[in-house]
PDB file of N, CA and C in Angstrom:
ATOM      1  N   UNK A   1      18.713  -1.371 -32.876  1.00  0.00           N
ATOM      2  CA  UNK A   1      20.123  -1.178 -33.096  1.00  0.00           C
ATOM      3  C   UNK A   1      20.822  -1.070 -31.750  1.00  0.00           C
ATOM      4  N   UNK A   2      21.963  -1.555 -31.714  1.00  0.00           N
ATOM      5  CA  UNK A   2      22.958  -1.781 -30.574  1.00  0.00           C
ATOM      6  C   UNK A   2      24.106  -0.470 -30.984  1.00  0.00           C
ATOM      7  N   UNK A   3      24.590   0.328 -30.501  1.00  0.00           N
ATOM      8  CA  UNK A   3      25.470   0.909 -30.405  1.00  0.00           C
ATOM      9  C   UNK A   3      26.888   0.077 -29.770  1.00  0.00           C
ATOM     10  N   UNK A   4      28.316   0.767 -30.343  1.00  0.00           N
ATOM     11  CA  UNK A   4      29.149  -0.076 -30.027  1.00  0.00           C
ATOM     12  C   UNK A   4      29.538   0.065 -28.381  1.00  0.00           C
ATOM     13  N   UNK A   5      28.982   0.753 -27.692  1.00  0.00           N
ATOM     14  CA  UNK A   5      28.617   0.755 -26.207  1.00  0.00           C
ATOM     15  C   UNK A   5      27.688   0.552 -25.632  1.00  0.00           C
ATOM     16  N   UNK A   6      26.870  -0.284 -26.077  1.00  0.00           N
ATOM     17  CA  UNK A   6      25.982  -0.898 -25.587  1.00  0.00           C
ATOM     18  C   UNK A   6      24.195  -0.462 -25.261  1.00  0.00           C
ATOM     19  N   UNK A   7      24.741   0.812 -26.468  1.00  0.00           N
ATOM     20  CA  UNK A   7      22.954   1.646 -26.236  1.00  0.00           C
ATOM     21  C   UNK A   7      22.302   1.037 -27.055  1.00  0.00           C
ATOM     22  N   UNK A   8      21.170   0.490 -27.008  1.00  0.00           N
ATOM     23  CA  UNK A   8      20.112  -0.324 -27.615  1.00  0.00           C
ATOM     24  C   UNK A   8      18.835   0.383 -27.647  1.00  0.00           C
ATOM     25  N   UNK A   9      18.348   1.023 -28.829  1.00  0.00           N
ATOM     26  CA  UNK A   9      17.334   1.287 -29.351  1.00  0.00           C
ATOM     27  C   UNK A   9      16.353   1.319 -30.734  1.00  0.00           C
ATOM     28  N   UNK A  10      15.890   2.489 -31.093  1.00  0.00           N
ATOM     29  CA  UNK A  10      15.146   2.224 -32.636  1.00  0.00           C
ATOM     30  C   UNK A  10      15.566   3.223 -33.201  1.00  0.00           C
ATOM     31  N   UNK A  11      16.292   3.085 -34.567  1.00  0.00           N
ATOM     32  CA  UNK A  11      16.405   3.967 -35.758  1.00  0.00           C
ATOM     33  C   UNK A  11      15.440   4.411 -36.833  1.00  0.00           C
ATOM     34  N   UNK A  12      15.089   5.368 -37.461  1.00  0.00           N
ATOM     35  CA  UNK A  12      14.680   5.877 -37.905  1.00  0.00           C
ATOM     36  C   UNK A  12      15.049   6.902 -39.089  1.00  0.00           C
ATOM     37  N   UNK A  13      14.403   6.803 -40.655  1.00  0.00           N
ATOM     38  CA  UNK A  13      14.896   7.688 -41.184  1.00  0.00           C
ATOM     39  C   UNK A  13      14.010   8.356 -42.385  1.00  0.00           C
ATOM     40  N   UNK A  14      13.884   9.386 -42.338  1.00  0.00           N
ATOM     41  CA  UNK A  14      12.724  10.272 -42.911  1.00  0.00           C
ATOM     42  C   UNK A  14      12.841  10.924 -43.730  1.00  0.00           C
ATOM     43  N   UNK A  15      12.684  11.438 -45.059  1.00  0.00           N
ATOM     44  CA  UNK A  15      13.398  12.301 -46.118  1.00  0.00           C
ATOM     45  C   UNK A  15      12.157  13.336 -47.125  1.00  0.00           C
ATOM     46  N   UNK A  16      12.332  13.417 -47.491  1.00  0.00           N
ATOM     47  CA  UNK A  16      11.957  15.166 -47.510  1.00  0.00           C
ATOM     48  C   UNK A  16      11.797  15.546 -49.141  1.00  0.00           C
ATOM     49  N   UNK A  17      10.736  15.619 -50.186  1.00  0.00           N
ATOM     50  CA  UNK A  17      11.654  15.684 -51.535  1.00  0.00           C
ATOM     51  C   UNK A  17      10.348  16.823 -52.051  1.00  0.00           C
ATOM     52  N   UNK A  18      10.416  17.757 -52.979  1.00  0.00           N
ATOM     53  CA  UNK A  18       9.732  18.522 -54.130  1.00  0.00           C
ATOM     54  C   UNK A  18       9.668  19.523 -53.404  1.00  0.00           C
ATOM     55  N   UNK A  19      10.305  20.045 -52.716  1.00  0.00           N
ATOM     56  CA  UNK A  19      10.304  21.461 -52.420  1.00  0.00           C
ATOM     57  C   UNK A  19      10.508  22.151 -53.199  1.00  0.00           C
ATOM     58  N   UNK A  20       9.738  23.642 -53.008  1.00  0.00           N
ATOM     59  CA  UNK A  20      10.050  24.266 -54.284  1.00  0.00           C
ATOM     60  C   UNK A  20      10.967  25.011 -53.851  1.00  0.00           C
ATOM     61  N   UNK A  21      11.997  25.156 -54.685  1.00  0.00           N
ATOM     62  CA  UNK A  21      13.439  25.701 -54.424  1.00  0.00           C
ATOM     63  C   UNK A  21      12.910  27.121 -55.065  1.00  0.00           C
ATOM     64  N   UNK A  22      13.232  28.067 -54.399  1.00  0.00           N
ATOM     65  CA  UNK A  22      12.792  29.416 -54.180  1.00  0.00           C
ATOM     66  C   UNK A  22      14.165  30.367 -53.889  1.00  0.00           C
ATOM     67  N   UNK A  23      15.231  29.547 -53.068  1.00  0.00           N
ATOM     68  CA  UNK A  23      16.213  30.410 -52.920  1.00  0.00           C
ATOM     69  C   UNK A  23      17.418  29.179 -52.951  1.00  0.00           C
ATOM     70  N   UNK A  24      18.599  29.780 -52.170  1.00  0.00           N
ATOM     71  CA  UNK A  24      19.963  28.625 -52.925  1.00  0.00           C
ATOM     72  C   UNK A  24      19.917  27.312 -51.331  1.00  0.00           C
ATOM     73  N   UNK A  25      19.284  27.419 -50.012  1.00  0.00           N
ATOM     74  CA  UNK A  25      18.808  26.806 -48.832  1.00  0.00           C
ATOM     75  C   UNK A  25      17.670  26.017 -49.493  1.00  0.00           C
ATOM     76  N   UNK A  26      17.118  25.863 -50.549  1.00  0.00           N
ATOM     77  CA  UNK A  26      15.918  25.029 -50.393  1.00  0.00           C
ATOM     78  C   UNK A  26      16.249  24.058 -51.036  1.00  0.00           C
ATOM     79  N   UNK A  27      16.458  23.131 -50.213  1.00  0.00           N
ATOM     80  CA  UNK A  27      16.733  21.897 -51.028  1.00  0.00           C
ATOM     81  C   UNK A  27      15.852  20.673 -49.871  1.00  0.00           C
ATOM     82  N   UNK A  28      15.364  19.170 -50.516  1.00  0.00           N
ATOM     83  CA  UNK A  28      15.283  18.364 -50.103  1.00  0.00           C
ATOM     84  C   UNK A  28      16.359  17.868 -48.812  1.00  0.00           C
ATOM     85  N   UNK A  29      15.570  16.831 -48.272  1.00  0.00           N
ATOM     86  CA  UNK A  29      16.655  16.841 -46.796  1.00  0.00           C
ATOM     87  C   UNK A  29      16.063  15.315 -46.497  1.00  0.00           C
ATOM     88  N   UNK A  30      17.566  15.222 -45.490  1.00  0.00           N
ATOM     89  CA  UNK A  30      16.956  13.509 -44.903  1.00  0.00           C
ATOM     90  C   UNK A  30      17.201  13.321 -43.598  1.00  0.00           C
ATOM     91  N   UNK A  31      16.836  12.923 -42.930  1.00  0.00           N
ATOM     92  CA  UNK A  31      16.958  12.987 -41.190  1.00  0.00           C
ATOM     93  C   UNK A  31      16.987  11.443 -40.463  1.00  0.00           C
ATOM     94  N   UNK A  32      17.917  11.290 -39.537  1.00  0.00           N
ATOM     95  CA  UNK A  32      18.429   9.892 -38.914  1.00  0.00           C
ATOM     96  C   UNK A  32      18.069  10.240 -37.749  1.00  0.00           C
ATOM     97  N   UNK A  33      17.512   9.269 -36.180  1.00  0.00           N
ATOM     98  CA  UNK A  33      17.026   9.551 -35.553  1.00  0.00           C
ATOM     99  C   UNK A  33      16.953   8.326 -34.595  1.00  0.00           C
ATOM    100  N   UNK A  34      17.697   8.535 -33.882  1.00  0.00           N
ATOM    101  CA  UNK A  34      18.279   6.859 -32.555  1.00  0.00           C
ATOM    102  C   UNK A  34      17.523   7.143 -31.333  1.00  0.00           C
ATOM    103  N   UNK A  35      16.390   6.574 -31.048  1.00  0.00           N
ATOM    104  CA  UNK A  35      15.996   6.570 -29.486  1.00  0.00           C
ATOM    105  C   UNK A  35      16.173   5.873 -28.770  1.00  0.00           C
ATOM    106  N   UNK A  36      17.020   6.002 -27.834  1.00  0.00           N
ATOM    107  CA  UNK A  36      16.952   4.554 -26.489  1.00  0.00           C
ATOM    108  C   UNK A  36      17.181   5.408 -24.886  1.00  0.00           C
ATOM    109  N   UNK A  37      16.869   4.474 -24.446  1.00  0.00           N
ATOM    110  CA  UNK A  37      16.481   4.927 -22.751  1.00  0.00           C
ATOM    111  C   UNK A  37      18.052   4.580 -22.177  1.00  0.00           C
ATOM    112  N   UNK A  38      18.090   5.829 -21.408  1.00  0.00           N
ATOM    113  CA  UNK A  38      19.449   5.887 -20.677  1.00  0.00           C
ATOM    114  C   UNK A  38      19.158   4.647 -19.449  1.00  0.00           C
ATOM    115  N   UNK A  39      20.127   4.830 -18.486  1.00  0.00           N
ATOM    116  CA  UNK A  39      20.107   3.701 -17.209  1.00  0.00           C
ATOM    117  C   UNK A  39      18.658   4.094 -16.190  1.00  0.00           C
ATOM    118  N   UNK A  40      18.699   5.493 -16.079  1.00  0.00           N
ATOM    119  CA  UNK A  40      17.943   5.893 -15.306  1.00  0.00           C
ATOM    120  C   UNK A  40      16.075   5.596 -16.190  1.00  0.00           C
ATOM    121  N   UNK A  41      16.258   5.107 -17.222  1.00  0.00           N
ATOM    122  CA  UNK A  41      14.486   4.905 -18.061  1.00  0.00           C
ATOM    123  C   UNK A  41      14.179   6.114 -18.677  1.00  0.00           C
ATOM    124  N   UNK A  42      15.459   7.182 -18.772  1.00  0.00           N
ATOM    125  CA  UNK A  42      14.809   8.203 -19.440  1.00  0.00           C
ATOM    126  C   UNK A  42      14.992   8.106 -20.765  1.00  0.00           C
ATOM    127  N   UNK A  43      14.060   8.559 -21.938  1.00  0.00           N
ATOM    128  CA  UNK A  43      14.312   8.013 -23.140  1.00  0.00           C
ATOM    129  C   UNK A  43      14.620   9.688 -24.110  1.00  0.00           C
ATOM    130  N   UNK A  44      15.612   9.048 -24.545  1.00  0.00           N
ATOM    131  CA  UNK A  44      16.969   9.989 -25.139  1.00  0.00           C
ATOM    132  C   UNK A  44      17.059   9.847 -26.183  1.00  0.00           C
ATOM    133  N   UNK A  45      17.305  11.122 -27.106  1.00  0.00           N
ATOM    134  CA  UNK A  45      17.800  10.338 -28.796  1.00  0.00           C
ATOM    135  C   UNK A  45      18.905  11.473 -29.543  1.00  0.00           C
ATOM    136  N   UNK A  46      19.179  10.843 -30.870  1.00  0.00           N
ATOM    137  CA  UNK A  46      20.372  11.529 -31.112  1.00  0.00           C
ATOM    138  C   UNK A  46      20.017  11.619 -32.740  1.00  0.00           C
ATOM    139  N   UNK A  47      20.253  13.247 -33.324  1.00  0.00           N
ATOM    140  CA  UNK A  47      19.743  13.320 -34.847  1.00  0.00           C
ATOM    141  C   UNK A  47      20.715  13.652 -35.763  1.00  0.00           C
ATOM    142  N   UNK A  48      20.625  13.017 -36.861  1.00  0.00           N
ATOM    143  CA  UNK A  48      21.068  13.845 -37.825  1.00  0.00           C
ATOM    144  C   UNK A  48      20.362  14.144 -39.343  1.00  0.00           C
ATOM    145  N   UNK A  49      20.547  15.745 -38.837  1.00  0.00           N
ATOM    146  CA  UNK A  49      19.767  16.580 -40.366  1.00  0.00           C
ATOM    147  C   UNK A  49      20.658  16.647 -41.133  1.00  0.00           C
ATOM    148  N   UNK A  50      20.240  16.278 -42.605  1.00  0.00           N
ATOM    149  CA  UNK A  50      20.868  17.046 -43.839  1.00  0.00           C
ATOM    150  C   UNK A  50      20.485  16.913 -44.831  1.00  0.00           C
ATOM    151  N   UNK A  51      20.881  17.599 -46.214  1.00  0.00           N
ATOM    152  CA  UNK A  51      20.395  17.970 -47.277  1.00  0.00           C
ATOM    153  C   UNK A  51      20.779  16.477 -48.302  1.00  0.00           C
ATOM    154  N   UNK A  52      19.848  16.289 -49.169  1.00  0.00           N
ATOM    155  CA  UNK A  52      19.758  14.677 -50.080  1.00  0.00           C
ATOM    156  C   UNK A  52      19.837  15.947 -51.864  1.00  0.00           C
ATOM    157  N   UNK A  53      20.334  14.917 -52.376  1.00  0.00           N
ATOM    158  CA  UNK A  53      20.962  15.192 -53.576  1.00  0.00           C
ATOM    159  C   UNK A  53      21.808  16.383 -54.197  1.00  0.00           C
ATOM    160  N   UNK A  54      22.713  16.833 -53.157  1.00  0.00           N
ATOM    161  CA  UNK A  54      23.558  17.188 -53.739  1.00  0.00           C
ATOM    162  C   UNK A  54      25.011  17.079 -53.940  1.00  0.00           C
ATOM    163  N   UNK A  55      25.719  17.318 -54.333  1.00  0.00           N
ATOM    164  CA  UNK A  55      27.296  16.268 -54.566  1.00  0.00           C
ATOM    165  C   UNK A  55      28.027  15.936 -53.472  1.00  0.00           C
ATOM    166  N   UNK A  56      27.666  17.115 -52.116  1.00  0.00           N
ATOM    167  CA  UNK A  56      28.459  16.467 -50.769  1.00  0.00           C
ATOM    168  C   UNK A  56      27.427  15.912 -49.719  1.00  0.00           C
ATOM    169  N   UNK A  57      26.329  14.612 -50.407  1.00  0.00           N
ATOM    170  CA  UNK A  57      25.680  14.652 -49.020  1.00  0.00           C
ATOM    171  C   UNK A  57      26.568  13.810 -48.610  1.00  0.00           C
ATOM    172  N   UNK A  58      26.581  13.754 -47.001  1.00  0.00           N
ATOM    173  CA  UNK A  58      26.557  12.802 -46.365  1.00  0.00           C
ATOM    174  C   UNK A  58      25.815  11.314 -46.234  1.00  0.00           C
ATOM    175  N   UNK A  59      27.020  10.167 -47.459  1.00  0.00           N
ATOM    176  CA  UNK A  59      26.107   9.074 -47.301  1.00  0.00           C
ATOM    177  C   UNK A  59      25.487   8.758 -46.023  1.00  0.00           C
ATOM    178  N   UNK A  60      24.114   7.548 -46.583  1.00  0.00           N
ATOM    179  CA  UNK A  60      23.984   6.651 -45.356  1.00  0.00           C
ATOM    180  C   UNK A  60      24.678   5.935 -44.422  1.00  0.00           C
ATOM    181  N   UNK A  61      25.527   5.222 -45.078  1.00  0.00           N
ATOM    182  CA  UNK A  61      27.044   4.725 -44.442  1.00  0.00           C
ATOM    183  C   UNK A  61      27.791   5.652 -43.555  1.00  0.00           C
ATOM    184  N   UNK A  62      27.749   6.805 -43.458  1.00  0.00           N
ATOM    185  CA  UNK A  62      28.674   7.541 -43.069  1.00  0.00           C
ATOM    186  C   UNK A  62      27.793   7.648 -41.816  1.00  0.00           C
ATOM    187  N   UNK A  63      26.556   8.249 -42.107  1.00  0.00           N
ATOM    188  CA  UNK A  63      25.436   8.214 -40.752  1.00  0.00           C
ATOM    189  C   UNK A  63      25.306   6.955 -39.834  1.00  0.00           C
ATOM    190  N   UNK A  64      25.211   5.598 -40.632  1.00  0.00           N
ATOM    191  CA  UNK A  64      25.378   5.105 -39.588  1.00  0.00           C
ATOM    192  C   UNK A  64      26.534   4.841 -38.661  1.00  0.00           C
ATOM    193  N   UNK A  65      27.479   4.944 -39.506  1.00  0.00           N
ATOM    194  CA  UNK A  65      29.165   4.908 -38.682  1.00  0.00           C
ATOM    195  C   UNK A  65      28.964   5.716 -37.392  1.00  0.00           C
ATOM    196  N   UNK A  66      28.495   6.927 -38.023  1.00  0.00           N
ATOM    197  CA  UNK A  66      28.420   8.229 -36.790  1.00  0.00           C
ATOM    198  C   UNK A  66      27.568   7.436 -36.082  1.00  0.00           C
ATOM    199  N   UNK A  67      26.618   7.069 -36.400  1.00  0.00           N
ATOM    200  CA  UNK A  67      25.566   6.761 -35.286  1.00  0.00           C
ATOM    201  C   UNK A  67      25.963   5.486 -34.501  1.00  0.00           C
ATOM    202  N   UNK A  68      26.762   4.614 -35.148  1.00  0.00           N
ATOM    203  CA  UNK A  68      27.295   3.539 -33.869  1.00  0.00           C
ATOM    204  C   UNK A  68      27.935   3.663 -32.981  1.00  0.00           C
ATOM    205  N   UNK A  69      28.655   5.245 -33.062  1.00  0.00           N
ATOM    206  CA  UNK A  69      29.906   5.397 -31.958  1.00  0.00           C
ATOM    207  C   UNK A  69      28.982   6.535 -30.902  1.00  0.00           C
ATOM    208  N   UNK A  70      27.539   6.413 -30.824  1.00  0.00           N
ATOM    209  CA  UNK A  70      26.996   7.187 -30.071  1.00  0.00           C
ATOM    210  C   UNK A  70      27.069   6.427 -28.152  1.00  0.00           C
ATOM    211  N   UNK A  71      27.673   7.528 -27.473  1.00  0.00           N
ATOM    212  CA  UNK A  71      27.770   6.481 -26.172  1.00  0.00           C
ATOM    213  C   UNK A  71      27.195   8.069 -25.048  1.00  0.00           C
ATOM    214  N   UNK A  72      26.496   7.684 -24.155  1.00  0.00           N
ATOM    215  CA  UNK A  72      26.401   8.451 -22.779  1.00  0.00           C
ATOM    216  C   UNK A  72      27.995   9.006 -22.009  1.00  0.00           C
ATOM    217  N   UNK A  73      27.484  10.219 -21.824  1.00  0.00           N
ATOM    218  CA  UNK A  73      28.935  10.995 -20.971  1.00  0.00           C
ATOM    219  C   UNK A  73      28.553  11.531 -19.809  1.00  0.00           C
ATOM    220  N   UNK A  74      28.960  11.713 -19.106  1.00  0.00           N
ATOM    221  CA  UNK A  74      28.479  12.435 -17.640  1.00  0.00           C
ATOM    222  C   UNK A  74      28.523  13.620 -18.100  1.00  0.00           C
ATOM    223  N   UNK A  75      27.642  14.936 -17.386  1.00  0.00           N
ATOM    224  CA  UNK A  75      27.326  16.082 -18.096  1.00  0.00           C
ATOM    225  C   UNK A  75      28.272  16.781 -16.375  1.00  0.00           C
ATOM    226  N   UNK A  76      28.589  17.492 -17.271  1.00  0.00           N
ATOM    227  CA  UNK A  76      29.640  18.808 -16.353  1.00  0.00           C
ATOM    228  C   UNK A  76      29.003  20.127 -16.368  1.00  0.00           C
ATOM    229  N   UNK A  77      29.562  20.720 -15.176  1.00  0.00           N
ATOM    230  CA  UNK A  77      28.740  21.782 -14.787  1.00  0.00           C
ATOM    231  C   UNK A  77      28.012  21.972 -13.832  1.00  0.00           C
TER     232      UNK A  77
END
């Protein structure tokens, strides 16, 4: 995957299901996961956790939207 700034790496996505729900936190989950190497060859990635079947997940669509507008910033400080 190409990011719309030009980060080029591998996506990934992993999900999570039959947990035994024990309290009102236990729920199934699905996780997105972008690795690519900055300028310098260091290899960097960017996640997103969240919970699968319940009325507000966050579609896939929405993850990848988020995940195309992922770009490098100079770090301050």
């Amino acid at each position: 995957m190409t990011t719309r700034s030009g980060l080029t790496g591998s996506v990934a996505t992993a999900t999570s299901s039959g947990l035994e729900a024990k309290g009102r936190c236990d729920l199934d989950g699905r996780a997105t996961a972008f690795a690519f190497k900055d300028g310098k060859g260091q290899l960097l990635s960017w996640t997103f956790a969240g919970v699968r079947g319940v009325t507000d997940e966050v579609p896939d669509q929405t993850v990848r939207k988020i995940l195309s507008q992922v770009r490098l910033v100079e770090a301050t400080g």
